[in-house]
C-alpha atoms as a PDB file:
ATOM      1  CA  UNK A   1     -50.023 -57.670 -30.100  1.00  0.00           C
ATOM      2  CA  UNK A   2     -52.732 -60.338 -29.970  1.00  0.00           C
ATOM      3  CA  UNK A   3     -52.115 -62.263 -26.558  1.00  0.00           C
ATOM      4  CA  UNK A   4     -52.783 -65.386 -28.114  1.00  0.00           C
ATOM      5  CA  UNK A   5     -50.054 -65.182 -30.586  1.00  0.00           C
ATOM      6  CA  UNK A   6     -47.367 -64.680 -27.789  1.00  0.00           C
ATOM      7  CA  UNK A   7     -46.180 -68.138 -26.372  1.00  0.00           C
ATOM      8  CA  UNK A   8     -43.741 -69.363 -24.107  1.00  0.00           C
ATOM      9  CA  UNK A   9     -40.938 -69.537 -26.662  1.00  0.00           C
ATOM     10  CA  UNK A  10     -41.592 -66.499 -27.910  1.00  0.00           C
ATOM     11  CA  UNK A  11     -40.900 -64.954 -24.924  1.00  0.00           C
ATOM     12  CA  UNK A  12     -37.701 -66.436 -23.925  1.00  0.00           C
ATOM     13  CA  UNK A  13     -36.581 -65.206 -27.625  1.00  0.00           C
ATOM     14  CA  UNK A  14     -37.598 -62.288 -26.817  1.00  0.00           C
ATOM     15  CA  UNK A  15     -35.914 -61.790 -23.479  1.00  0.00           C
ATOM     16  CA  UNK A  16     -32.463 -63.295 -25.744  1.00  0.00           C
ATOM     17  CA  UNK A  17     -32.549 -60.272 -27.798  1.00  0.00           C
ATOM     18  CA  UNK A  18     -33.339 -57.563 -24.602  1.00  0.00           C
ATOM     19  CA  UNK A  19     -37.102 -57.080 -24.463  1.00  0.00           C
ATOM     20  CA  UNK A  20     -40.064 -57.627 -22.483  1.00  0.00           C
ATOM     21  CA  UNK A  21     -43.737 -57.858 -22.366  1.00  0.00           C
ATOM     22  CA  UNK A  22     -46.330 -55.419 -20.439  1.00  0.00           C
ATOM     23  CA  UNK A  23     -50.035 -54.766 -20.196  1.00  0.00           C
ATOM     24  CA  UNK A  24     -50.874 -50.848 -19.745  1.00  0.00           C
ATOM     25  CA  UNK A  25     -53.062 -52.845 -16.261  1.00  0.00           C
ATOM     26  CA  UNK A  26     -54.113 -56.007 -14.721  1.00  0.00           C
ATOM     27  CA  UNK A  27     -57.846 -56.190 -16.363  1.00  0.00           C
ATOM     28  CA  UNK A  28     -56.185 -54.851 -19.750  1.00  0.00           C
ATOM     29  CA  UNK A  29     -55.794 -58.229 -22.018  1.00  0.00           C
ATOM     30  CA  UNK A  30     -53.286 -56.580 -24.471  1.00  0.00           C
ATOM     31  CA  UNK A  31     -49.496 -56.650 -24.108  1.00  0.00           C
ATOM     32  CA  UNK A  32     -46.894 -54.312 -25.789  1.00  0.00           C
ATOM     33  CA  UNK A  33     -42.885 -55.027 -25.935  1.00  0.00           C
ATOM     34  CA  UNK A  34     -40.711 -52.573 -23.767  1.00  0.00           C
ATOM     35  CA  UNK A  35     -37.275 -52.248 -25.389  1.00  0.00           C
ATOM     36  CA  UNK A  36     -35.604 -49.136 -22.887  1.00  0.00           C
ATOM     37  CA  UNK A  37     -33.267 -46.775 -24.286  1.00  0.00           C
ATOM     38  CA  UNK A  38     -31.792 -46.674 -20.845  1.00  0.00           C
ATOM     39  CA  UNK A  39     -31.670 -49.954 -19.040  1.00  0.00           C
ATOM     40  CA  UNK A  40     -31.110 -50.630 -15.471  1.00  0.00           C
ATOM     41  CA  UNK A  41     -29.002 -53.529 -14.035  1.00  0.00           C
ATOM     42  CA  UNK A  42     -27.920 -54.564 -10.672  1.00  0.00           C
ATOM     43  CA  UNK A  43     -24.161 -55.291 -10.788  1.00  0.00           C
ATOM     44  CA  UNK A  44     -23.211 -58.262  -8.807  1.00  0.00           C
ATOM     45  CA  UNK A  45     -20.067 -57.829  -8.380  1.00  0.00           C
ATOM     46  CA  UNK A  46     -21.317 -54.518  -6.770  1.00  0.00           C
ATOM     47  CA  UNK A  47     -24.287 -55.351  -4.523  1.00  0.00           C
ATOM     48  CA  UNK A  48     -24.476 -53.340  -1.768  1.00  0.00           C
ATOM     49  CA  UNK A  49     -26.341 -54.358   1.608  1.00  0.00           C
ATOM     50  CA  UNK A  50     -27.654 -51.224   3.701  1.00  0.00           C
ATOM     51  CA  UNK A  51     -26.401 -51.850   7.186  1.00  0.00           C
ATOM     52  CA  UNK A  52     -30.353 -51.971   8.885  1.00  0.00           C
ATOM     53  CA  UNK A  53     -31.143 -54.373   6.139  1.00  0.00           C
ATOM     54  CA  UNK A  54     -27.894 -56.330   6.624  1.00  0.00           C
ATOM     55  CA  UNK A  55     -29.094 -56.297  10.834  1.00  0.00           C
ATOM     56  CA  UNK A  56     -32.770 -58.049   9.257  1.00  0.00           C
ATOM     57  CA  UNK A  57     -31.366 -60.540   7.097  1.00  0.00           C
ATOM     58  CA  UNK A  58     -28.945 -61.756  10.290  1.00  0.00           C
ATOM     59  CA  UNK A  59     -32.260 -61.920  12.069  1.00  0.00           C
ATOM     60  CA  UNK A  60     -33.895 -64.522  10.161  1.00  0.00           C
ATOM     61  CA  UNK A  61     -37.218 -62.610  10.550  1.00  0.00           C
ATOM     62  CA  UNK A  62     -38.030 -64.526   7.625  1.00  0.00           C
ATOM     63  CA  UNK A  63     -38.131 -67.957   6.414  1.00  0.00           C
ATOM     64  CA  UNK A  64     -36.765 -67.729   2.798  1.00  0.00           C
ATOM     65  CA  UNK A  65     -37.558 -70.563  -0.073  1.00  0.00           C
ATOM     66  CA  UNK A  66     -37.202 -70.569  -3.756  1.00  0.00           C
ATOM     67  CA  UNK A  67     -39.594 -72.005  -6.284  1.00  0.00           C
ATOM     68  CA  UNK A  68     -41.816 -72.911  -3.333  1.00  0.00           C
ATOM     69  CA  UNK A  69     -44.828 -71.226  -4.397  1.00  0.00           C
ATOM     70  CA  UNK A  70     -44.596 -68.927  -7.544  1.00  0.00           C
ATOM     71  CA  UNK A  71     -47.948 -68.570  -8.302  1.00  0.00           C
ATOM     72  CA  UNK A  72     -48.691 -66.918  -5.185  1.00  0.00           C
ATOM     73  CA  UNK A  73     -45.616 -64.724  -5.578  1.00  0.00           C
ATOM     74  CA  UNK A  74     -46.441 -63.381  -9.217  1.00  0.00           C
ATOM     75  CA  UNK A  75     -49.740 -63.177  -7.613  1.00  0.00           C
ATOM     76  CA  UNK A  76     -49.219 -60.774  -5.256  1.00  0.00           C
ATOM     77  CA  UNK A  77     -46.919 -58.932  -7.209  1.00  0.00           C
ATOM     78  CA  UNK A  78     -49.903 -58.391  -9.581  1.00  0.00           C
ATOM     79  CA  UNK A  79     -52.006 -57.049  -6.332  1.00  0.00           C
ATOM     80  CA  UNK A  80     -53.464 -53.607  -6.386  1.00  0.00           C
ATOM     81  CA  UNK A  81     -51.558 -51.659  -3.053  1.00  0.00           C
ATOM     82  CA  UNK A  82     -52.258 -48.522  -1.646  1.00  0.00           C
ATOM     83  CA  UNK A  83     -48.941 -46.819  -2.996  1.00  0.00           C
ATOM     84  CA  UNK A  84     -49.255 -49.036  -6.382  1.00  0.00           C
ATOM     85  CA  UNK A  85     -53.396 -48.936  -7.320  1.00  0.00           C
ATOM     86  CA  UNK A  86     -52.386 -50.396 -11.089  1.00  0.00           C
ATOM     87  CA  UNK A  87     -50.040 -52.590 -12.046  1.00  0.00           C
ATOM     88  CA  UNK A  88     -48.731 -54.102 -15.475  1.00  0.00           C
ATOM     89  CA  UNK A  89     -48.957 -57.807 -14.343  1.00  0.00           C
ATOM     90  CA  UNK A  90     -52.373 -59.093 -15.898  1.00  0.00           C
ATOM     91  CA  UNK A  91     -53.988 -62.968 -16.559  1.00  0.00           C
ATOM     92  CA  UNK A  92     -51.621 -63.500 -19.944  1.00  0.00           C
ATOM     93  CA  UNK A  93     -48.177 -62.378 -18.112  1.00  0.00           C
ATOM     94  CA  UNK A  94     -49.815 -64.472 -14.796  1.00  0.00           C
ATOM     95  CA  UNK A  95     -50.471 -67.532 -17.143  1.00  0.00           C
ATOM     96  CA  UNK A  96     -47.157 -67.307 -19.722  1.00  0.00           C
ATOM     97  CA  UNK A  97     -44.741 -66.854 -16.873  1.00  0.00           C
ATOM     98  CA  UNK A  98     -45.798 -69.327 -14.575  1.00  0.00           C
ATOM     99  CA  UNK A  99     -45.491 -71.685 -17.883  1.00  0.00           C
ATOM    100  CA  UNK A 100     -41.902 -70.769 -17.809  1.00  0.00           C
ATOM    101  CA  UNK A 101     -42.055 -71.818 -14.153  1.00  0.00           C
ATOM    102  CA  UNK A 102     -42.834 -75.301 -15.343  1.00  0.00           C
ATOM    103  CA  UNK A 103     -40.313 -75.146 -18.203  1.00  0.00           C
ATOM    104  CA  UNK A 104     -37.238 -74.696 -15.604  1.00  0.00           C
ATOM    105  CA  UNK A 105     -37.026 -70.780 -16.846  1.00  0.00           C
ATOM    106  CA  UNK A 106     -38.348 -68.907 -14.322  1.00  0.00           C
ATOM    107  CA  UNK A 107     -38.016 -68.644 -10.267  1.00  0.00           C
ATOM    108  CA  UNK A 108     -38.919 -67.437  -7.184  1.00  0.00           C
ATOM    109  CA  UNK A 109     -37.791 -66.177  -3.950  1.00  0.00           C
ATOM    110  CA  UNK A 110     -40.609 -66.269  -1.075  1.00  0.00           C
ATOM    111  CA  UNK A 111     -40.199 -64.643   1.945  1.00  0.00           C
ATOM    112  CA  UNK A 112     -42.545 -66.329   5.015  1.00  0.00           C
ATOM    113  CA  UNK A 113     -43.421 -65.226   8.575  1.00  0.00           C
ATOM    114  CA  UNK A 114     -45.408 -67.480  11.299  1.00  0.00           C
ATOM    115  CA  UNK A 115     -46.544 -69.899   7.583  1.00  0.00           C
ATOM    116  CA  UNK A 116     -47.541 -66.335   5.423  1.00  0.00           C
ATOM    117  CA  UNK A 117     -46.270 -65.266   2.754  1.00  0.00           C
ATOM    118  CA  UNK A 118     -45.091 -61.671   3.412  1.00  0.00           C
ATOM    119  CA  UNK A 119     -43.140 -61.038   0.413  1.00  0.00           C
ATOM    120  CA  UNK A 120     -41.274 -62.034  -2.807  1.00  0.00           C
ATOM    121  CA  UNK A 121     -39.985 -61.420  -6.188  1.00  0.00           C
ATOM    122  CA  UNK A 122     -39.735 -63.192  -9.175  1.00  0.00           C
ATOM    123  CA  UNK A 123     -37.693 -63.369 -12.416  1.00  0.00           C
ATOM    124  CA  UNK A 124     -36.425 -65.310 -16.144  1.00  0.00           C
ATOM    125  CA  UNK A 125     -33.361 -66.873 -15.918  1.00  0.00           C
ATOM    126  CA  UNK A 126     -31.474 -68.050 -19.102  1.00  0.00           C
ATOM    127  CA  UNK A 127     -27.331 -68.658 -19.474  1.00  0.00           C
ATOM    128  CA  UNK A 128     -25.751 -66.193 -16.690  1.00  0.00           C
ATOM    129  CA  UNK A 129     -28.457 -63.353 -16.601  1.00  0.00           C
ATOM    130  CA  UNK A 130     -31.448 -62.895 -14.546  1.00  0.00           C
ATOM    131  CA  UNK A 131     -34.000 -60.948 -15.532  1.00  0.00           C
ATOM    132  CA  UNK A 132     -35.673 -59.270 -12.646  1.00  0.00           C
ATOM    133  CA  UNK A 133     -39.582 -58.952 -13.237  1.00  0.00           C
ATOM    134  CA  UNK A 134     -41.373 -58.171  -9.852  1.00  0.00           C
ATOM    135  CA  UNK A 135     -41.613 -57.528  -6.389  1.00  0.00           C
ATOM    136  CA  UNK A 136     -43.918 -57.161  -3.725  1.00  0.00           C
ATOM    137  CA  UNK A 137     -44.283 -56.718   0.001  1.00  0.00           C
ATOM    138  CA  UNK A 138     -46.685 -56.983   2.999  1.00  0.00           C
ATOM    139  CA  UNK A 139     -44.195 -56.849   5.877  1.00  0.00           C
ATOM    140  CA  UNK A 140     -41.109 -54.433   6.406  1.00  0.00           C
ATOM    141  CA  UNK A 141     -38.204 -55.107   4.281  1.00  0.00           C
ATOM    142  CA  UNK A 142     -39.624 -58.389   2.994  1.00  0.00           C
ATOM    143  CA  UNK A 143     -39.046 -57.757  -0.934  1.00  0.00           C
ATOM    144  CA  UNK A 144     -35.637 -56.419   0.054  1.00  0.00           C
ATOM    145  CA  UNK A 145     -34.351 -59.579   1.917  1.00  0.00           C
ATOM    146  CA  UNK A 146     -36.094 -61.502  -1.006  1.00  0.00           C
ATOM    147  CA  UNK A 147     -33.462 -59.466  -3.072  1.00  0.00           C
ATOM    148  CA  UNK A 148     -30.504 -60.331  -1.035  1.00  0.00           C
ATOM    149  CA  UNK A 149     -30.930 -63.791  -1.385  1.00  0.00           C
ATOM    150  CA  UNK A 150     -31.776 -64.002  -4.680  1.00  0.00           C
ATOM    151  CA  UNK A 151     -27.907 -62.368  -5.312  1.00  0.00           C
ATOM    152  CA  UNK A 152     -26.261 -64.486  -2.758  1.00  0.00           C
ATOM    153  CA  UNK A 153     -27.654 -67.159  -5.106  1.00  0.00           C
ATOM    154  CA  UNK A 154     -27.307 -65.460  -8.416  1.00  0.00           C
ATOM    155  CA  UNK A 155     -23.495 -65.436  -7.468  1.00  0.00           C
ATOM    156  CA  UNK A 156     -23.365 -68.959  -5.935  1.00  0.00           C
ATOM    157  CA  UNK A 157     -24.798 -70.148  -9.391  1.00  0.00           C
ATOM    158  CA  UNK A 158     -22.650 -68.648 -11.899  1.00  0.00           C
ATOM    159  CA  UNK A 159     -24.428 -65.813 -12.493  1.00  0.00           C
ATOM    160  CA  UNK A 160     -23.146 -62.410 -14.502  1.00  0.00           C
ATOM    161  CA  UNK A 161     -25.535 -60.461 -15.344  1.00  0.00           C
ATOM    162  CA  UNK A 162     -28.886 -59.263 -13.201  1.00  0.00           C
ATOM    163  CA  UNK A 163     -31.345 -56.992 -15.240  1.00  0.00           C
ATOM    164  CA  UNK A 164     -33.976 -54.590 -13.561  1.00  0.00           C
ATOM    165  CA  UNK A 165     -35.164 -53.543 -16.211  1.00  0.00           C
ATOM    166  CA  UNK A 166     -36.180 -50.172 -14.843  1.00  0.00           C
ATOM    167  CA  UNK A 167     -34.529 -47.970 -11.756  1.00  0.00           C
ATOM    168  CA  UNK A 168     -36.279 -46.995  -8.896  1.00  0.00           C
ATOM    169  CA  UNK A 169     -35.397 -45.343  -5.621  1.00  0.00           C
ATOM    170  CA  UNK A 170     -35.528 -49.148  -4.213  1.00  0.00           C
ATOM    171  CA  UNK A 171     -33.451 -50.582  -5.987  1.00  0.00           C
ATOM    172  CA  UNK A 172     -30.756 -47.653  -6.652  1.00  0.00           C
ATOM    173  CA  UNK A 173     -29.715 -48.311  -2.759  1.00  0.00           C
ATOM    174  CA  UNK A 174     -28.546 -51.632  -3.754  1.00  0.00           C
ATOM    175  CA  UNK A 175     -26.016 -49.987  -6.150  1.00  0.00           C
ATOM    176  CA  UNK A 176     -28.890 -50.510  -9.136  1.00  0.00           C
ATOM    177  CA  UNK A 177     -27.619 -48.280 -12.334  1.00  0.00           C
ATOM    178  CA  UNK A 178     -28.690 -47.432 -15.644  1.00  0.00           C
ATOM    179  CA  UNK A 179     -26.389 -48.226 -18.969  1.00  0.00           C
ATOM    180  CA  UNK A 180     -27.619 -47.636 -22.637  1.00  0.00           C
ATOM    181  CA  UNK A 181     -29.423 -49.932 -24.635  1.00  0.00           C
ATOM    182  CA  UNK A 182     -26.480 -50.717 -27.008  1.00  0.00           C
ATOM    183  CA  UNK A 183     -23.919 -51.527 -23.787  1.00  0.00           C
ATOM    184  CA  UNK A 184     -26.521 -53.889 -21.949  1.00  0.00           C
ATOM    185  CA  UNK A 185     -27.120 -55.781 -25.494  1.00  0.00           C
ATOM    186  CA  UNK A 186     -23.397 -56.701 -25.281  1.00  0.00           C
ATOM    187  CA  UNK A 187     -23.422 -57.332 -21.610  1.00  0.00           C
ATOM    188  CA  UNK A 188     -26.462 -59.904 -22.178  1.00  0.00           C
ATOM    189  CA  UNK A 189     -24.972 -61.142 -25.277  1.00  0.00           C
ATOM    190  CA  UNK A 190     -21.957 -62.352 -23.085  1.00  0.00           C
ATOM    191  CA  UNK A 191     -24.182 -63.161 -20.308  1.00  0.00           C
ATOM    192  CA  UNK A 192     -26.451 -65.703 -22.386  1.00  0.00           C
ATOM    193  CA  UNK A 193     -23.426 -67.444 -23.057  1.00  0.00           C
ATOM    194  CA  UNK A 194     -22.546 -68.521 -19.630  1.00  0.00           C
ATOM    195  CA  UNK A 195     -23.391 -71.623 -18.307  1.00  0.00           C
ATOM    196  CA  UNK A 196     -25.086 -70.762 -15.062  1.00  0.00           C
ATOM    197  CA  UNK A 197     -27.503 -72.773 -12.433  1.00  0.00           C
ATOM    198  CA  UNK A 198     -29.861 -71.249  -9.961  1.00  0.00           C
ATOM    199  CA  UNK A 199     -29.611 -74.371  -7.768  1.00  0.00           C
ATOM    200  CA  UNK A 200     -25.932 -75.221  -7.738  1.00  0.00           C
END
């Protein structure tokens, strides 16, 4: 598609009816809907905490905030790492998400150490689901405890449903699992339905 057809309301219809935007890289201008067969989800109801992880997050290694700085979070999500040297996060996802920022739709979760930010992830929230886009990490564990407390708040707000779109080996040790694309249409259908808040 055109980038400048796709707008902010566009996309949140688009997320209503279970799919997603991409560019095949950062520098490519073009985006493409994703609509998985399979699609992964992180019950929870189900969340599980490794116990090492559990031992950082006690720690308070790092200061965690929410909406405190998204553009640097989506930002570095978008960076080029060693183990990640492309990523599908380019100018028009940078630009349209961080509109839904403004709009109350999308948020957060920035994990600090000594004033830098080390970490976060970022996501779409609309009724009772969450819609996990990205994460990214430049200190041990840092995306991981930025995980944690996005579910402790997910479930303090109401929260029923939290889509990862994708598994990976990171998330699968949370308890992350994949369910056809028919089942997860009904679980989002229910989910959009719920009145939810990411700051109650």
């Amino acid at each position: 598609m055109d980038r400048l057809n796709l707008t902010p309301d566009m996309l949140l219809r688009a997320y209503e009816i279970g799919v997603f935007p991409m560019a095949e890289d950062r520098d490519d201008p073009e985006l493409f809907w994703v609509d998985p067969r399979l699609r992964g989800i992180l019950p929870l109801d189900n969340f599980h905490v490794p116990r090492r992880l559990g031992r950082t997050v006690r720690s308070r290694r790092y200061q965690v905030t929410f909406d405190r700085d998204f553009h640097a979070v989506i930002e570095g999500c978008a960076e080029s790492t060693e183990g990640r040297p492309q990523t599908w996060i380019n100018d028009e996802i940078v630009n349209l998400y961080t509109s839904l920022f403004h709009m109350g739709h999308a948020h957060s979760v920035e994990c600090w150490q000594d004033g830098d930010l080390v970490g976060g992830l970022y996501g779409i929230s609309l009724g009772g689901a969450f819609f996990g886009e990205s994460m990214f990490s430049r200190a041990r564990d840092a995306s991981k405890v930025a995980l944690v407390q996005l579910v402790t708040r997910l479930r303090a707000g109401g929260y029923v449903l939290l889509d990862t779109q994708f598994i990976t080996d990171h998330l699968s040790q949370f308890g992350a699992r994949e369910i056809p694309r028919a089942e997860y249409r009904i679980l989002l259908a229910e989910a959009l339905n719920v009145d939810a808040d990411f700051h109650r």
